[in-house]
Protein backbone atom coordinates (compact mmCIF):
# COMPACT_ATOMS: atom_id res chain seq x y z
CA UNK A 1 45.23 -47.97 -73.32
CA UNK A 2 44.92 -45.28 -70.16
CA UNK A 3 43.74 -42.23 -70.82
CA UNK A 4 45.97 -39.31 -69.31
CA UNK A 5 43.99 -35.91 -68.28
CA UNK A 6 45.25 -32.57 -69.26
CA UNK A 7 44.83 -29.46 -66.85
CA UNK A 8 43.34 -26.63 -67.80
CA UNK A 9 45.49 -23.78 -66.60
CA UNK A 10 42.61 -21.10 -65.94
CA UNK A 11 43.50 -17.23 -66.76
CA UNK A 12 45.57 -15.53 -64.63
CA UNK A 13 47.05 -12.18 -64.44
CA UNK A 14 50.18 -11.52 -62.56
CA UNK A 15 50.35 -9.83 -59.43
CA UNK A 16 52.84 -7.32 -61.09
CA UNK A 17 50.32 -6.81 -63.91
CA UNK A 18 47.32 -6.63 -61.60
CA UNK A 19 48.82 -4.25 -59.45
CA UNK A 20 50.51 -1.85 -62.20
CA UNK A 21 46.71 -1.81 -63.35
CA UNK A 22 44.75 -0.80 -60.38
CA UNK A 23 47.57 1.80 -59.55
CA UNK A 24 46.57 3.52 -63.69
CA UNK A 25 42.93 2.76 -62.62
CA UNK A 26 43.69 5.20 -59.16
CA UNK A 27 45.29 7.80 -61.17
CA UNK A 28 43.21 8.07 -63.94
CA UNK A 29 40.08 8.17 -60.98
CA UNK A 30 41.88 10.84 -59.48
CA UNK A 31 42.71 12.86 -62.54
CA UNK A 32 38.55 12.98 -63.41
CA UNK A 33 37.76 13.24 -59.88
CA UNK A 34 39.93 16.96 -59.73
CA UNK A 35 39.43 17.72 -63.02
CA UNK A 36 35.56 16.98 -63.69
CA UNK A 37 32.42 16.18 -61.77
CA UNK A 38 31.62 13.13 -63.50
CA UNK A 39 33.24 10.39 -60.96
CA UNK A 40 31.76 12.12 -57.91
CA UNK A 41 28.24 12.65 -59.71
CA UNK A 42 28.62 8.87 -60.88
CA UNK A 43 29.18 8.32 -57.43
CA UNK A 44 26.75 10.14 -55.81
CA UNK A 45 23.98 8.88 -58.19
CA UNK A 46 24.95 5.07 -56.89
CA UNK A 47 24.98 6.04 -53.56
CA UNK A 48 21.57 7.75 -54.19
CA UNK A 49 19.92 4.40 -55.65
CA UNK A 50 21.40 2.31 -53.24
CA UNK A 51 22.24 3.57 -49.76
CA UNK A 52 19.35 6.60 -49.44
CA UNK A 53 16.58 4.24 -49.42
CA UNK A 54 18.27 2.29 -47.04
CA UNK A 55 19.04 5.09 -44.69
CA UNK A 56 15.29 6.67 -45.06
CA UNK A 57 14.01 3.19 -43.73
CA UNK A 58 16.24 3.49 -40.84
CA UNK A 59 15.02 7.10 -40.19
CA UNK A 60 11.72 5.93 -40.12
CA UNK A 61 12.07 2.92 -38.20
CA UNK A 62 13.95 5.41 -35.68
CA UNK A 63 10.92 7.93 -36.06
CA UNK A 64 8.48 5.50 -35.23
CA UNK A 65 10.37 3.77 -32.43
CA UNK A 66 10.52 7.14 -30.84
CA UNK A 67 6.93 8.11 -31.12
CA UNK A 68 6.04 4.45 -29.88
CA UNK A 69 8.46 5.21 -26.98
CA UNK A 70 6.83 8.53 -25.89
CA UNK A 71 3.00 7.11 -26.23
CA UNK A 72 4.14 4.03 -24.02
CA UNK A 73 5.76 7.02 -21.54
CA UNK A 74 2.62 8.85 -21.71
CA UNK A 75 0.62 5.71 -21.67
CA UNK A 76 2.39 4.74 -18.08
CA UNK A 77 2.30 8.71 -17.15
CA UNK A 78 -1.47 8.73 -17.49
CA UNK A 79 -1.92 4.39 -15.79
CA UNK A 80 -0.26 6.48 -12.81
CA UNK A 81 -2.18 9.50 -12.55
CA UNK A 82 -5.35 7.52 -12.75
CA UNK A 83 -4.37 5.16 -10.23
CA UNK A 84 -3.47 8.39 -7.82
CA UNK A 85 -6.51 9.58 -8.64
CA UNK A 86 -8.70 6.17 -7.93
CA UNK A 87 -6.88 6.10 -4.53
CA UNK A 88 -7.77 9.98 -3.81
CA UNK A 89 -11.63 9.13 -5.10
CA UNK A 90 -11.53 6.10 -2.86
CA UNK A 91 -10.29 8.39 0.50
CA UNK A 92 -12.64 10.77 -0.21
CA UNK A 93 -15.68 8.48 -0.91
CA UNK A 94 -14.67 7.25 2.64
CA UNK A 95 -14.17 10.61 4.18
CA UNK A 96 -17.47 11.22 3.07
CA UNK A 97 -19.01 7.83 4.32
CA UNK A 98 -17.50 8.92 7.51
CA UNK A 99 -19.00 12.65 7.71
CA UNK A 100 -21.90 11.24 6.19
CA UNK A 101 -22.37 8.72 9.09
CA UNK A 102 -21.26 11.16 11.55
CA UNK A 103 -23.86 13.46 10.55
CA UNK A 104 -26.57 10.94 11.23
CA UNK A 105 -25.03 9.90 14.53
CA UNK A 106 -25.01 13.72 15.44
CA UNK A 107 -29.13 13.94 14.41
CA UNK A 108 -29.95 10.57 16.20
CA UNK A 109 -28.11 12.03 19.06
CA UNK A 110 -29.54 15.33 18.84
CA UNK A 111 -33.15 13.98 18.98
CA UNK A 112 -31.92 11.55 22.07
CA UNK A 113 -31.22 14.56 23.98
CA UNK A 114 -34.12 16.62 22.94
CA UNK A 115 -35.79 13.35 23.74
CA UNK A 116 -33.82 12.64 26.85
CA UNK A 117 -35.32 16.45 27.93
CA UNK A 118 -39.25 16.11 27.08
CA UNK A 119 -38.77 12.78 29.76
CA UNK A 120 -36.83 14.61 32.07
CA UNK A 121 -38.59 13.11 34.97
CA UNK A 122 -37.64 9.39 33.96
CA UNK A 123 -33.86 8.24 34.29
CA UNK A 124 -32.73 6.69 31.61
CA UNK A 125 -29.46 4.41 29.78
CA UNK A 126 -28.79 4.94 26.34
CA UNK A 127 -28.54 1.56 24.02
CA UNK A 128 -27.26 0.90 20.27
CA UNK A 129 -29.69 -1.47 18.32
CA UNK A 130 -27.07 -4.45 17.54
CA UNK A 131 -29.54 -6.79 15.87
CA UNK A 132 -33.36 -7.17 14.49
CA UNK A 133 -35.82 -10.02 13.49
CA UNK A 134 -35.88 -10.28 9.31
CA UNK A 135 -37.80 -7.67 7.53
CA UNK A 136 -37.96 -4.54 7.13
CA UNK A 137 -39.26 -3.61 10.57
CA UNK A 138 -38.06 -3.09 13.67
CA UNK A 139 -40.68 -5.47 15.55
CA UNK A 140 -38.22 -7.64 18.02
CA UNK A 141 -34.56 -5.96 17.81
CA UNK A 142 -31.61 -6.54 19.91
CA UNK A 143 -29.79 -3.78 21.94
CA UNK A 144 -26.17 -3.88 23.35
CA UNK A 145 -27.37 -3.12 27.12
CA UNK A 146 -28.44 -5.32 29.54
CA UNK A 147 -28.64 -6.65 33.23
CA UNK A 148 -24.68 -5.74 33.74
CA UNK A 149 -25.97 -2.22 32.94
CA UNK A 150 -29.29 -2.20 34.86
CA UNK A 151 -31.80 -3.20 32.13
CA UNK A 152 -34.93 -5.80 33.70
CA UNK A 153 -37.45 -7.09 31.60
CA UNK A 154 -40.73 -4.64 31.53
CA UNK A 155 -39.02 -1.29 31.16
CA UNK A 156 -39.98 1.32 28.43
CA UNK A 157 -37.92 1.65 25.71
CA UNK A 158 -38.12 5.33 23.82
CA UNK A 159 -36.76 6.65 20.38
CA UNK A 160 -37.84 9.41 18.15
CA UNK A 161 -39.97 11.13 19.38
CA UNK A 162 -42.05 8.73 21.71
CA UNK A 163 -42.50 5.24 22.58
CA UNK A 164 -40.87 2.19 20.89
CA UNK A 165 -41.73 -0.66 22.91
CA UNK A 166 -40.81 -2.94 25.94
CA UNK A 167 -38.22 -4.65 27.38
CA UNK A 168 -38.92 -8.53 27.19
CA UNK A 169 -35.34 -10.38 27.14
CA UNK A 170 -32.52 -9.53 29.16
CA UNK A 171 -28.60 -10.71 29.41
CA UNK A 172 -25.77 -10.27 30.94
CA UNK A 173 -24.89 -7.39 28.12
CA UNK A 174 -28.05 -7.22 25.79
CA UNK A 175 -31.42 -6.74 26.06
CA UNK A 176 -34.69 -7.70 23.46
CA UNK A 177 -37.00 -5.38 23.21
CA UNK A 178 -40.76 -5.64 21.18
CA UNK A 179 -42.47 -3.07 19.26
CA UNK A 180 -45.70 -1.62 19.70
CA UNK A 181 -45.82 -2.73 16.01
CA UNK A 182 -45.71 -6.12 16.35
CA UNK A 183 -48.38 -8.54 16.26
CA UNK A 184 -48.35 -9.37 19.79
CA UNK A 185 -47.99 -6.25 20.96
CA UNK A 186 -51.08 -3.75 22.52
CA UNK A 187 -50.89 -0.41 24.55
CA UNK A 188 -53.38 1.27 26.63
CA UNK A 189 -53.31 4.73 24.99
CA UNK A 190 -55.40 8.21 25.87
CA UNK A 191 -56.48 10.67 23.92
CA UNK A 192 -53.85 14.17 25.22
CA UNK A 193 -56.88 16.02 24.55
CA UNK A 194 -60.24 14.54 25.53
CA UNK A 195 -58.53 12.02 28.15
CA UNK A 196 -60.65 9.41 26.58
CA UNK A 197 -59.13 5.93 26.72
CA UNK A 198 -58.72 3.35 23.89
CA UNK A 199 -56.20 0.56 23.06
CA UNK A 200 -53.18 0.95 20.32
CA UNK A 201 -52.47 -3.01 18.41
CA UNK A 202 -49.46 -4.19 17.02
CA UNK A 203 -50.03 -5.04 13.31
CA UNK A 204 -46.97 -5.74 10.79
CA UNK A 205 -49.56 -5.61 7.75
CA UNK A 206 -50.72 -2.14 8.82
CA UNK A 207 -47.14 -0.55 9.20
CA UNK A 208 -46.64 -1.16 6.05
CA UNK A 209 -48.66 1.61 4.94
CA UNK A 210 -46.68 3.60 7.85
CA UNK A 211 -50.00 3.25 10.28
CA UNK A 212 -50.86 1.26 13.36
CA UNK A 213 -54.23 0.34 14.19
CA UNK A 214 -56.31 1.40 17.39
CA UNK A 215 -59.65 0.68 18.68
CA UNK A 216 -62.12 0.88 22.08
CA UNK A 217 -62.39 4.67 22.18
CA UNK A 218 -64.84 5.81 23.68
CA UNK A 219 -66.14 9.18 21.79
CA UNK A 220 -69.70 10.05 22.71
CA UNK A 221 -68.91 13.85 21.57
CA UNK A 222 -67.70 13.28 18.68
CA UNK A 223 -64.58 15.20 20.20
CA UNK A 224 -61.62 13.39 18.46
CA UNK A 225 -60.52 13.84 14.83
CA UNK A 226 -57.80 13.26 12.77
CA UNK A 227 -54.36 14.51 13.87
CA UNK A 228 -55.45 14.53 17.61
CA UNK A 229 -52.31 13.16 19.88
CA UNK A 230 -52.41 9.51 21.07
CA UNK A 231 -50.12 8.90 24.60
CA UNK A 232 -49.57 6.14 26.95
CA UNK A 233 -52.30 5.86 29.53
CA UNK A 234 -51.99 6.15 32.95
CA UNK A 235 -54.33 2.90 33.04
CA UNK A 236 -51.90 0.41 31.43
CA UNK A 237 -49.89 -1.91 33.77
CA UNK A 238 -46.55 -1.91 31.71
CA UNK A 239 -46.22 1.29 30.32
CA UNK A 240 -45.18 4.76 31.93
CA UNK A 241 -47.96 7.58 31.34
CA UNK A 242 -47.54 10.26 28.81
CA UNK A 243 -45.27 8.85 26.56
CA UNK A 244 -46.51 10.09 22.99
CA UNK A 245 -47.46 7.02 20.25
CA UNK A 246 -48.43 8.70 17.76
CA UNK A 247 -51.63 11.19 16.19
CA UNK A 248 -54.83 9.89 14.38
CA UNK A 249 -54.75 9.45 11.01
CA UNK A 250 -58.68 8.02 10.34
CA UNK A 251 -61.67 7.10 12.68
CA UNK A 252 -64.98 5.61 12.29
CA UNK A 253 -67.82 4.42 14.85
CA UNK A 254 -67.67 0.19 15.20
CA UNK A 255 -70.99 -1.69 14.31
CA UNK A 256 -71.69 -1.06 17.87
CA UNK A 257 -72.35 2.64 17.59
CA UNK A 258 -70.71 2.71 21.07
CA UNK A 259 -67.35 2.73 20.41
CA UNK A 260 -64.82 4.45 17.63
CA UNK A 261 -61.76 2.39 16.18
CA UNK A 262 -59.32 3.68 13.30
CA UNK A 263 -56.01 4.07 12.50
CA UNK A 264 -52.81 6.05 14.36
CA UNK A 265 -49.43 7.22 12.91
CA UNK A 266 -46.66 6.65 15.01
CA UNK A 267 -44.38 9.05 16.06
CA UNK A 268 -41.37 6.69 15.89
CA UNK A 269 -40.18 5.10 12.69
CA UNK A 270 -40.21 1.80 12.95
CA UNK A 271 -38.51 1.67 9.71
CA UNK A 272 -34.70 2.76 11.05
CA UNK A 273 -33.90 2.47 14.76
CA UNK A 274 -30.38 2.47 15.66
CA UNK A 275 -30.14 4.46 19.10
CA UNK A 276 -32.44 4.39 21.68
CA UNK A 277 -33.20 5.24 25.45
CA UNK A 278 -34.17 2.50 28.06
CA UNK A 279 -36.06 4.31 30.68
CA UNK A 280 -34.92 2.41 33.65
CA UNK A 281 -38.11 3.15 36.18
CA UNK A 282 -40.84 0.42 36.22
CA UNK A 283 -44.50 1.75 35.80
CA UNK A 284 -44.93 0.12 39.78
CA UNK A 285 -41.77 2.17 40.26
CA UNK A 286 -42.74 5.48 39.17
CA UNK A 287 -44.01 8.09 41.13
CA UNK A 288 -45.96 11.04 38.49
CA UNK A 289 -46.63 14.14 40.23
């Protein structure tokens, strides 16, 4: 036998009903709201439990967005400044570079001329030192004048205060010139004072204690000592007369008891050449009044 399903009618209240209800509900809210403070405080107390915290989170988040704003601003303000102030460092680190180079182009230049004066009675070509042999010494170096500018192998080369070396190498546009510190080099030298003669050696292991080492001097007197002046002689086949070496720093008598040997500083430092004079007169050339 089927089965037949009832259906539950749920509750329902009548529009009519539902709206002659909420309309008591409004007046009766009204009434207390005008005529007491409990529907407002009741009101007020619900709001305070349920939309203050609410609204104190989103002043805070709005707080702390702001500050994070204004550090980032301050952040970028301050990346900016610094980087204006890196590129003002880095033009004035070059300004000074510049004034600091110019400065030792005006000294080297200075001493050329003062140079260029005590050899008044040589002519002469200035030359920039565009390369060097390794090390620390200016041995065998490289200068940017050569045959297209009148440079032949054999003439003096000057710096400093006094003699470098020789000419050796020439090109078209450069020259090589060799110490009177290196190893193959040697100078007939004489004593400004006594006019004794002796002979100045190249010797890369000795200029590293800033001397160079001379010997075959012939002091019977005992006339030379230390800080006496050491020039070119007027002896030598390559070199020009009177150029100034350097002054005695130590002598002693050989085994021989005949002859003195010792050591010279030079007047030149061998240890930073970067402008020199090329005097352009051969010693056969020259003509010393």
């Amino acid at each position: 036998m089927a089965r037949v399903k009832v259906k539950r009618r749920g509750f329902r209240i009548p529009p009519n009903y539902l709206l002659l209800i909420l309309t008591i509900a409004s007046v009766l809210l009204m009434i207390l709201t005008f005529t007491t403070d409990a529907v407002p405080a009741a009101f007020n107390s619900i709001a305070g439990y349920t939309f203050m915290p609410f609204k104190n989170g989103l002043t805070g988040v709005s707080i702390y967005a702001n500050n994070r704003a204004d550090e980032f601003k301050r952040v970028q303000e301050v990346i900016s400044e610094n980087e204006a102030l890196k590129e003002q460092l880095d033009e004035l680190t070059q300004e000074n570079d510049r004034l600091v180079e110019n400065r030792f182009e005006l000294i080297e230049l200075r001493e050329l001329m003062e140079l260029d004066s005590e050899y008044e009675e040589y002519d002469k070509i200035g030359a920039r030192v565009t390369g060097k042999d390794p090390g620390n010494w200016y041995n065998v170096f490289i200068i940017d004048k050569g045959e297209d500018d009148g440079i032949k192998t054999g003439m003096n080369v000057i710096a400093g205060a006094g003699l470098v070396g020789i000419v050796t190498k020439t090109g078209p546009n450069w020259a090589q010139v060799r110490s009177i510190i290196d190893d193959q080099s040697n100078v007939s030298g004489r004593m400004l004072n006594t006019s004794d003669n002796l002979i100045v050696y190249g010797n890369l292991e000795a200029i590293k204690d800033g001397t160079i080492e001379f010997g075959q001097l012939s002091d019977p007197d005992d006339e030379v000592a230390a800080g006496d002046k050491i020039v070119t002689s007027n002896i030598s086949d390559r070199y020009l007369p009177g150029i100034a070496i350097g002054y005695i720093k130590t002598i002693e008598k050989d085994s021989n008891n005949l002859t003195k040997s010792g050591t010279l500083t030079p007047v030149v430092d061998f240890e930073h050449i970067d402008v020199v004079l090329v005097i352009t007169q051969m010693k056969e050339e020259a003509v010393i009044e």
